[in-house]
N, C-alpha and C. Protein backbone atom coordinates (compact mmCIF):
# COMPACT_ATOMS: atom_id res chain seq x y z
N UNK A 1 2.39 -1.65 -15.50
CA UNK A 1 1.71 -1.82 -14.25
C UNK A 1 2.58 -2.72 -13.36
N UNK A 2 2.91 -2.15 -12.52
CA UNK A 2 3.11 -3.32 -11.10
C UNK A 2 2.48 -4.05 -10.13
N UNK A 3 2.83 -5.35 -10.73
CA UNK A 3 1.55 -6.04 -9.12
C UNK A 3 2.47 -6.52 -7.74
N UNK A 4 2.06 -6.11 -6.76
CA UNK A 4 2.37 -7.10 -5.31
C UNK A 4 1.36 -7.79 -4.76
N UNK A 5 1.64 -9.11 -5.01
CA UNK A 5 0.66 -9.75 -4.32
C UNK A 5 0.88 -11.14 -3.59
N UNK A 6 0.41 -12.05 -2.76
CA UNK A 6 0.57 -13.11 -1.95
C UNK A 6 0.13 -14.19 -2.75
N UNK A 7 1.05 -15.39 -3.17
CA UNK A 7 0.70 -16.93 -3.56
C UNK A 7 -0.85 -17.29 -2.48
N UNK A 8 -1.79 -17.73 -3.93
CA UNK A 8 -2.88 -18.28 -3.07
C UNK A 8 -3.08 -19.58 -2.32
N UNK A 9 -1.86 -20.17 -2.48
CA UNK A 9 -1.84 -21.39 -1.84
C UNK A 9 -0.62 -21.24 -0.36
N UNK A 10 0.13 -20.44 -0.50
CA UNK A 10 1.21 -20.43 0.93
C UNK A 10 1.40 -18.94 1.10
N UNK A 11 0.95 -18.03 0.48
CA UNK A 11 0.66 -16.67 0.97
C UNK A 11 2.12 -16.12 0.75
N UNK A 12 3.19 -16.69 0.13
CA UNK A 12 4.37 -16.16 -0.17
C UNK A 12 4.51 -14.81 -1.00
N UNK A 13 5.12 -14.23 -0.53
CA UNK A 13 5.14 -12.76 -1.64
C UNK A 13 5.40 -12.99 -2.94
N UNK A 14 5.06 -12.12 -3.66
CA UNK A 14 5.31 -12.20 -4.92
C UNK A 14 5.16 -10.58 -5.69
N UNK A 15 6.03 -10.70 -6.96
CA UNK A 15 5.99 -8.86 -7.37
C UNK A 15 6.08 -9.24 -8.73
N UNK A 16 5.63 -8.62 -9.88
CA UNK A 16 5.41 -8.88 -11.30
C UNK A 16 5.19 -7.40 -11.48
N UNK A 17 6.17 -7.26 -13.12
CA UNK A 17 5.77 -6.35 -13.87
C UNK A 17 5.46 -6.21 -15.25
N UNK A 18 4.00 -5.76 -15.38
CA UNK A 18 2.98 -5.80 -16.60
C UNK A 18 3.63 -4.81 -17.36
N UNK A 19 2.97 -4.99 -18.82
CA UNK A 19 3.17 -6.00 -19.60
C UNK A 19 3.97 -6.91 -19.49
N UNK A 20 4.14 -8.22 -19.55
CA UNK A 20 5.13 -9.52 -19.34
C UNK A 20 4.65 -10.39 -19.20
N UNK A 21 4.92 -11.63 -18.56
CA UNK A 21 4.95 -12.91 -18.30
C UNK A 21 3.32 -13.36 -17.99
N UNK A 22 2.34 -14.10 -18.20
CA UNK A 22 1.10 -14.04 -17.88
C UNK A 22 1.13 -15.15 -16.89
N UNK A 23 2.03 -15.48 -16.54
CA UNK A 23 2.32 -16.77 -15.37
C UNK A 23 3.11 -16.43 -14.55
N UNK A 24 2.89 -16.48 -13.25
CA UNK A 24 4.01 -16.51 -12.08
C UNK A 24 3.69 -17.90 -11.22
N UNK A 25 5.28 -18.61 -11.40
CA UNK A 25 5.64 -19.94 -10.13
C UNK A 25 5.82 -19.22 -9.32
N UNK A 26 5.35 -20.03 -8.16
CA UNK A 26 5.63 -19.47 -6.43
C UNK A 26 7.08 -20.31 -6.55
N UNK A 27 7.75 -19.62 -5.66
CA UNK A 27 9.34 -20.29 -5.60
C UNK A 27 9.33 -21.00 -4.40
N UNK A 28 8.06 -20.45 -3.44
CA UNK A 28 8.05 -21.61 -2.13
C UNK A 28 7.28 -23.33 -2.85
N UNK A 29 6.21 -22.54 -3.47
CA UNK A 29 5.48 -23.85 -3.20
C UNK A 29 5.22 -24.50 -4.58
N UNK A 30 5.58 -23.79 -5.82
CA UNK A 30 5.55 -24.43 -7.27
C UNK A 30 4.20 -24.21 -7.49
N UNK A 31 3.46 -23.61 -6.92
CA UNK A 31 2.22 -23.55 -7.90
C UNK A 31 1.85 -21.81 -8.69
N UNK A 32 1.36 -22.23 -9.84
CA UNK A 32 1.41 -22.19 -10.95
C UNK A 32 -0.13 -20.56 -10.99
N UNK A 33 0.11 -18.96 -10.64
CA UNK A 33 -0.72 -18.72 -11.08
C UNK A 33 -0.94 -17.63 -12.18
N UNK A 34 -2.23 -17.95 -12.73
CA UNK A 34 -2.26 -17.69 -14.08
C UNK A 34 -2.95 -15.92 -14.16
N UNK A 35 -2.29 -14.98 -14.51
CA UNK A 35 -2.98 -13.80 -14.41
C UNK A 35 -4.15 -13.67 -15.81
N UNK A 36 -4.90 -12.57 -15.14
CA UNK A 36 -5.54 -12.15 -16.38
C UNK A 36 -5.32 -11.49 -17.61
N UNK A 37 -5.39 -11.53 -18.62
CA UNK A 37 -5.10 -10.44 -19.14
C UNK A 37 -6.30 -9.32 -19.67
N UNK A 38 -6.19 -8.48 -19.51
CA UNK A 38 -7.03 -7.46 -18.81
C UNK A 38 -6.94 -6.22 -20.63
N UNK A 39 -8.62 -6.62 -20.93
CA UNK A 39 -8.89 -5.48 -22.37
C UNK A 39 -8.82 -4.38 -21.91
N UNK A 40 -8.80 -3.72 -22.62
CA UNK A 40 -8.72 -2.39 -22.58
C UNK A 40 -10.21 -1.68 -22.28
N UNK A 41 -10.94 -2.18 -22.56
CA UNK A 41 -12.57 -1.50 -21.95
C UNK A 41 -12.07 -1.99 -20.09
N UNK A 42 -11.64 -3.07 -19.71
CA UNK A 42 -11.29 -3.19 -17.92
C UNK A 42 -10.12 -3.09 -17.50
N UNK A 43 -9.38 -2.69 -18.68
CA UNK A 43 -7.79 -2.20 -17.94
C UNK A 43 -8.20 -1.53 -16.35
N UNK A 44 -7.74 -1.72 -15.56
CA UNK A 44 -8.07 -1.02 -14.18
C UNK A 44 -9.36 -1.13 -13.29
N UNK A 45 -10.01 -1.88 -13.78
CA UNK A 45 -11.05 -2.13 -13.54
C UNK A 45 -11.59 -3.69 -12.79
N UNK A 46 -10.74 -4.35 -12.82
CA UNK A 46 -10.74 -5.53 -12.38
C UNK A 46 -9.02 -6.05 -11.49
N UNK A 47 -9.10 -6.54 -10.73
CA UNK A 47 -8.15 -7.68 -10.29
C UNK A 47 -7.57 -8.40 -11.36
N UNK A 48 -5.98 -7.76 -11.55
CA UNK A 48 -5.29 -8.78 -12.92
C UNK A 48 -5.25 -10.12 -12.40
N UNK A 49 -5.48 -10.30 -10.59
CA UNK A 49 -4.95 -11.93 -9.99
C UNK A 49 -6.02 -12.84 -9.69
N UNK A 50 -7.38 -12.03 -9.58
CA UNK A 50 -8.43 -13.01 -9.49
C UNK A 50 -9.72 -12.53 -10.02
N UNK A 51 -9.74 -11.74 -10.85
CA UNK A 51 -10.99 -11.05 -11.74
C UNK A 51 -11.84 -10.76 -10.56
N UNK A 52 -11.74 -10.03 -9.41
CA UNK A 52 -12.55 -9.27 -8.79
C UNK A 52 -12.59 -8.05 -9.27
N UNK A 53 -13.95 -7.71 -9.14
CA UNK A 53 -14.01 -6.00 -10.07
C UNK A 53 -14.38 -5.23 -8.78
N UNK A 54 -14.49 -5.25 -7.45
CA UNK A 54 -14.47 -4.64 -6.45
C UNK A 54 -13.03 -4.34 -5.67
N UNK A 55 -12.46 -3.40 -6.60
CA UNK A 55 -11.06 -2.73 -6.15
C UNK A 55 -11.17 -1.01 -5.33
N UNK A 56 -10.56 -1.16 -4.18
CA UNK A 56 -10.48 0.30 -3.61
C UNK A 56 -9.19 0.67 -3.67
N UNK A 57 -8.67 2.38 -3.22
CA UNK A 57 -7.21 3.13 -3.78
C UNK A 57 -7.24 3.40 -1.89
N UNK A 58 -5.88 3.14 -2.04
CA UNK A 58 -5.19 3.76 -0.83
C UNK A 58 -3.78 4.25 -1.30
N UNK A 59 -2.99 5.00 -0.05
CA UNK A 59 -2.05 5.72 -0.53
C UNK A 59 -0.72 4.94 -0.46
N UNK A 60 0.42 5.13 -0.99
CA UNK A 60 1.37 4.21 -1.45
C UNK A 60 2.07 4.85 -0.32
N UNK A 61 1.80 4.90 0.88
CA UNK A 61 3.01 5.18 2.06
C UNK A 61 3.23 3.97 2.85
N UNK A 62 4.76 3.97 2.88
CA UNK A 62 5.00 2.93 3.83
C UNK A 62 4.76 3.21 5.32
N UNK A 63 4.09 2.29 6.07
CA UNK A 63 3.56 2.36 7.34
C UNK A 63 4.86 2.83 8.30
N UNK A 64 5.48 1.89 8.42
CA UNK A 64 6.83 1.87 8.92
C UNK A 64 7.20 3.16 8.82
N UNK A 65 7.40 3.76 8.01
CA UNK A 65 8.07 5.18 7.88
C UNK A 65 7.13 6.09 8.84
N UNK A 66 6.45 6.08 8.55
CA UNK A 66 5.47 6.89 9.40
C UNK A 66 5.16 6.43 10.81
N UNK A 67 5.27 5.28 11.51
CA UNK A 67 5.55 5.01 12.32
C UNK A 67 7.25 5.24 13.36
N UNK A 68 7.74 4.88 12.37
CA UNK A 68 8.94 5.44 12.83
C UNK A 68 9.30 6.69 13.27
N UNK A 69 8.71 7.99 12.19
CA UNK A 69 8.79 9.10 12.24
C UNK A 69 8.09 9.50 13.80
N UNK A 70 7.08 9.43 14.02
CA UNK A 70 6.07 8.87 15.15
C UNK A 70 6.98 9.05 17.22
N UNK A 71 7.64 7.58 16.65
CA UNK A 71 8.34 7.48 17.33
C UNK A 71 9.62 7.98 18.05
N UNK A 72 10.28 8.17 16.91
CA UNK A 72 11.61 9.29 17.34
C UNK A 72 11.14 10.07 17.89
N UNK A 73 9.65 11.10 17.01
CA UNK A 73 9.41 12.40 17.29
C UNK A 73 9.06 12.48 19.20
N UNK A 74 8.18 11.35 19.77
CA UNK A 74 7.86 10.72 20.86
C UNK A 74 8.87 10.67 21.83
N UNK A 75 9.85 9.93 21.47
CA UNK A 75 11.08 10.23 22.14
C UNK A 75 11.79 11.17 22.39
N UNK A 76 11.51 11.50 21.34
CA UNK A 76 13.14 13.43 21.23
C UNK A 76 12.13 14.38 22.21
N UNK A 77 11.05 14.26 22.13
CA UNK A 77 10.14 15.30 22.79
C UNK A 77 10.40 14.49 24.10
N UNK A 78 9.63 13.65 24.52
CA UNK A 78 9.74 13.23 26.27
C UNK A 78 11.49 13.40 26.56
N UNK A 79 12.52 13.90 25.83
CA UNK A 79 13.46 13.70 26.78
C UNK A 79 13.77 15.69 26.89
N UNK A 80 13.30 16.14 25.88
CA UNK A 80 13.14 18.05 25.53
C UNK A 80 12.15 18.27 27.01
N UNK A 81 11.37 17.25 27.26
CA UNK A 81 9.99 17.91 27.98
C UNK A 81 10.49 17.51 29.49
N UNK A 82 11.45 16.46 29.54
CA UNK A 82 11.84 16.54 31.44
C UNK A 82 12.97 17.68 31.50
N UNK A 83 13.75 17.88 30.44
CA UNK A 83 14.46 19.07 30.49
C UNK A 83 13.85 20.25 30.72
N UNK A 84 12.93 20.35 30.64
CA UNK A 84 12.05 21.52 30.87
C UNK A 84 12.28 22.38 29.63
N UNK A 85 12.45 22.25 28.26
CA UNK A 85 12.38 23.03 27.03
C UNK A 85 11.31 22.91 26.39
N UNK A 86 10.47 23.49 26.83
CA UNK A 86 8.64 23.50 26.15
C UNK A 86 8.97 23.88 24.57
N UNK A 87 9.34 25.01 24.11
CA UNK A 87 9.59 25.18 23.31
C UNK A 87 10.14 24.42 21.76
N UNK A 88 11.12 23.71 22.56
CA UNK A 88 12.33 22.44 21.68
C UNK A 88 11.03 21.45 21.85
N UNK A 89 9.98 21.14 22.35
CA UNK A 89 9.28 19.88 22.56
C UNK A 89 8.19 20.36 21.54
N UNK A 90 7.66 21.06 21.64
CA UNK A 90 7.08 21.54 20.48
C UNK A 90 7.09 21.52 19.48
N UNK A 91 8.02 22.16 19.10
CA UNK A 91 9.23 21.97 17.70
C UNK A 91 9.35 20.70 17.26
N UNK A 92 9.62 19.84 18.04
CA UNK A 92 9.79 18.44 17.65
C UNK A 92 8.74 17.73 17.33
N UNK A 93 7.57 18.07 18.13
CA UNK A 93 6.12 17.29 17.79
C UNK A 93 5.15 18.22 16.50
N UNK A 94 5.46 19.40 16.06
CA UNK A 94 4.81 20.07 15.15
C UNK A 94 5.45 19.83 14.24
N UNK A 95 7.39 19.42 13.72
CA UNK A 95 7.79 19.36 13.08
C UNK A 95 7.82 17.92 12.35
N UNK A 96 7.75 17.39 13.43
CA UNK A 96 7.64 15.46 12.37
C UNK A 96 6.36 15.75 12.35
N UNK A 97 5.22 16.21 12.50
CA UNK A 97 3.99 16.05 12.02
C UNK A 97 3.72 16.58 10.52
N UNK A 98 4.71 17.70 10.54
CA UNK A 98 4.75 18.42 8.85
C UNK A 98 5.52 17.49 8.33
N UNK A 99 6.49 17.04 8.50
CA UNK A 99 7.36 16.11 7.55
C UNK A 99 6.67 14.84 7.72
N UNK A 100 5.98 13.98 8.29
CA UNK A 100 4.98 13.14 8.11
C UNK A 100 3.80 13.69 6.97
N UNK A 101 3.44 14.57 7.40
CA UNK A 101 2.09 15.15 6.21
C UNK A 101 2.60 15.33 4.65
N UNK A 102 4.22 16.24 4.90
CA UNK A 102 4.51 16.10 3.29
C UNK A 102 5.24 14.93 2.81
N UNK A 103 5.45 13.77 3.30
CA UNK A 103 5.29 12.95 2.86
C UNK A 103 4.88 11.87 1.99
N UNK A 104 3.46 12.09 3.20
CA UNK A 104 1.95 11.33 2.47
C UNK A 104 1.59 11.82 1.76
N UNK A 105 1.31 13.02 1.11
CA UNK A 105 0.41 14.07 0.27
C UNK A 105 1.41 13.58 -1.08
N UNK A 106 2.88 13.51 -0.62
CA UNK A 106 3.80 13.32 -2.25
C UNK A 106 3.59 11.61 -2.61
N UNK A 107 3.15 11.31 -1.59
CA UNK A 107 3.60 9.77 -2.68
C UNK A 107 2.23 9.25 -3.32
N UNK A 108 2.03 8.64 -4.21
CA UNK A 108 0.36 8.49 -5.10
C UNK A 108 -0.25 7.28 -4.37
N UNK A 109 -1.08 7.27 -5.28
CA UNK A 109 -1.97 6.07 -4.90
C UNK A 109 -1.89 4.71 -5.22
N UNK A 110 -2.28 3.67 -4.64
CA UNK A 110 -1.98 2.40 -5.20
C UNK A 110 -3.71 1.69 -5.23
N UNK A 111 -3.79 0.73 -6.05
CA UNK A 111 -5.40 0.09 -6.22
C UNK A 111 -5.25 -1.04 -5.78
N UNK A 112 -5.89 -1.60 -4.99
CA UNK A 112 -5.56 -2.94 -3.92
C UNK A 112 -7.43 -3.64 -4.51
N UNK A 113 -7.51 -4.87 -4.29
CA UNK A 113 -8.50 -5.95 -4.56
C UNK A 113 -8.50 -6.30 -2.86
N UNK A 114 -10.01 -6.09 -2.92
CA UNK A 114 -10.52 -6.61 -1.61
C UNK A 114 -10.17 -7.72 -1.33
N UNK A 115 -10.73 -8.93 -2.44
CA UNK A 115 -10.28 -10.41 -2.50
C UNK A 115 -9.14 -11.22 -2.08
N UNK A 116 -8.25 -10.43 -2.81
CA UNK A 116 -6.56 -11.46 -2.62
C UNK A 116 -6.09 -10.05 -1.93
N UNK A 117 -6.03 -8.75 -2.33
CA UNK A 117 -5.34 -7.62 -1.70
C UNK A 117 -3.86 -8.04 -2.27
N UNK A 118 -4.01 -8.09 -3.88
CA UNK A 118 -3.26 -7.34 -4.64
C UNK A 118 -3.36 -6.19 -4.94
N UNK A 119 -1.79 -5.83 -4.79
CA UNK A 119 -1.84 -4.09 -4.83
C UNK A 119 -1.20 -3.74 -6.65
N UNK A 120 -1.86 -2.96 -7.54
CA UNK A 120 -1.95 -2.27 -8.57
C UNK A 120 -1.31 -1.44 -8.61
N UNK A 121 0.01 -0.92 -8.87
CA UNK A 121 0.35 0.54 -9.15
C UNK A 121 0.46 0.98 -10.63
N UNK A 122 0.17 1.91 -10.63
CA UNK A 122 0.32 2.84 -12.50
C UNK A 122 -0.91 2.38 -12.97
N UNK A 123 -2.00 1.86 -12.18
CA UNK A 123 -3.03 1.76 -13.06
C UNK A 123 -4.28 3.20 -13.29
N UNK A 124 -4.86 2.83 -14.65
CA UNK A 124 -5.57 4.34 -14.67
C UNK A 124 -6.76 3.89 -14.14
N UNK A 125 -7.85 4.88 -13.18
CA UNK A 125 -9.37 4.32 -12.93
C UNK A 125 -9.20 5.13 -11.60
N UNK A 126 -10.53 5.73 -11.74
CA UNK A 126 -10.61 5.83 -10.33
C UNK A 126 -11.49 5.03 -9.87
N UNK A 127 -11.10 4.70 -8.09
CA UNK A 127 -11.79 3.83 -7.03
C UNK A 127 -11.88 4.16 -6.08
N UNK A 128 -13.15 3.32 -5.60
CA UNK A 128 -13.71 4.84 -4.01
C UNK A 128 -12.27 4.22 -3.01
N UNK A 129 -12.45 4.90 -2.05
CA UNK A 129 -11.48 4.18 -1.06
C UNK A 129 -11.63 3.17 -0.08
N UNK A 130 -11.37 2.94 0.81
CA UNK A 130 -11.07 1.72 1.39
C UNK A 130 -13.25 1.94 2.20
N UNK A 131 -13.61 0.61 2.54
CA UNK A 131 -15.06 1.01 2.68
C UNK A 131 -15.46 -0.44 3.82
N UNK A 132 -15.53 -0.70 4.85
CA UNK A 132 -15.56 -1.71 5.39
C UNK A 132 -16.50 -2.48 5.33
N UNK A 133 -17.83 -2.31 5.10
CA UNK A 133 -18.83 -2.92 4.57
C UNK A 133 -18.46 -4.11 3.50
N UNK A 134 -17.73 -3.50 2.37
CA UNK A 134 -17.31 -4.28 1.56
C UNK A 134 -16.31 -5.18 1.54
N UNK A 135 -15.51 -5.35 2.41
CA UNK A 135 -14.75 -5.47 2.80
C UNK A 135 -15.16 -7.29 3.64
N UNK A 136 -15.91 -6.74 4.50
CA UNK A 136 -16.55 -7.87 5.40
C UNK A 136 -17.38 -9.01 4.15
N UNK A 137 -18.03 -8.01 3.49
CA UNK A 137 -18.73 -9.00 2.88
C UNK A 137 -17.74 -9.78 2.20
């Protein structure tokens, strides 16, 4: 399992990979936190960083990429569309929209904790998805 998650005391990044070490030092701030270790009846089922058992799945795409993609496509078209090539502008906005879509559809899912919003990858379980209600609370 892989975790990404933020030091609860200075919010510094941090990345760990399970099975291993049941302790991670923050390298900003020296403090000291202690993961769970997680039975096998809640493998996936709980927060390895703060035993919250209210975890939702979102998809493992980087924003950025898809933003980016976004953008070019935005550009290459407004400069196709004062040229007057309807066609080429088209092309450009139907085509990063498919290569945006097969993208997202290929890359899996990741399990994030409402609480700290550590993100879980390779874990087994399913979880509803992201739900704002819960969220707030």
């Amino acid at each position: 399992m892989n975790l990404r998650f933020a030091c609860p005391e200075c919010d510094c990044p941090g990345r760990l990979e399970l099975p291993g070490p049941s302790e991670w030092q923050c390298p900003a701030c020296d403090h000291l936190l202690r993961l769970r270790a997680a039975n096998d009846d809640e493998a996936g089922q709980v927060c390895v960083c703060c035993g919250n058992q209210e975890l939702y799945r979102k998809k493992d795409f980087p924003h950025w990429l898809g933003m980016t993609i976004l953008v070019v496509a935005c550009a290459a078209s407004f400069v196709t569309y004062w040229l007057r090539r309807q066609w080429m502008t088209w092309s450009i906005l139907l085509g990063s929209a498919l290569i945006d879509g097969c993208l997202y559809m290929s890359v899996g899912d990741v399990t994030v904790c409402y609480r700290c919003g550590c993100q879980q990858r390779g874990v087994q379980g399913t979880h509803p998805p992201f739900e704002l209600t819960i969220a707030v609370r």
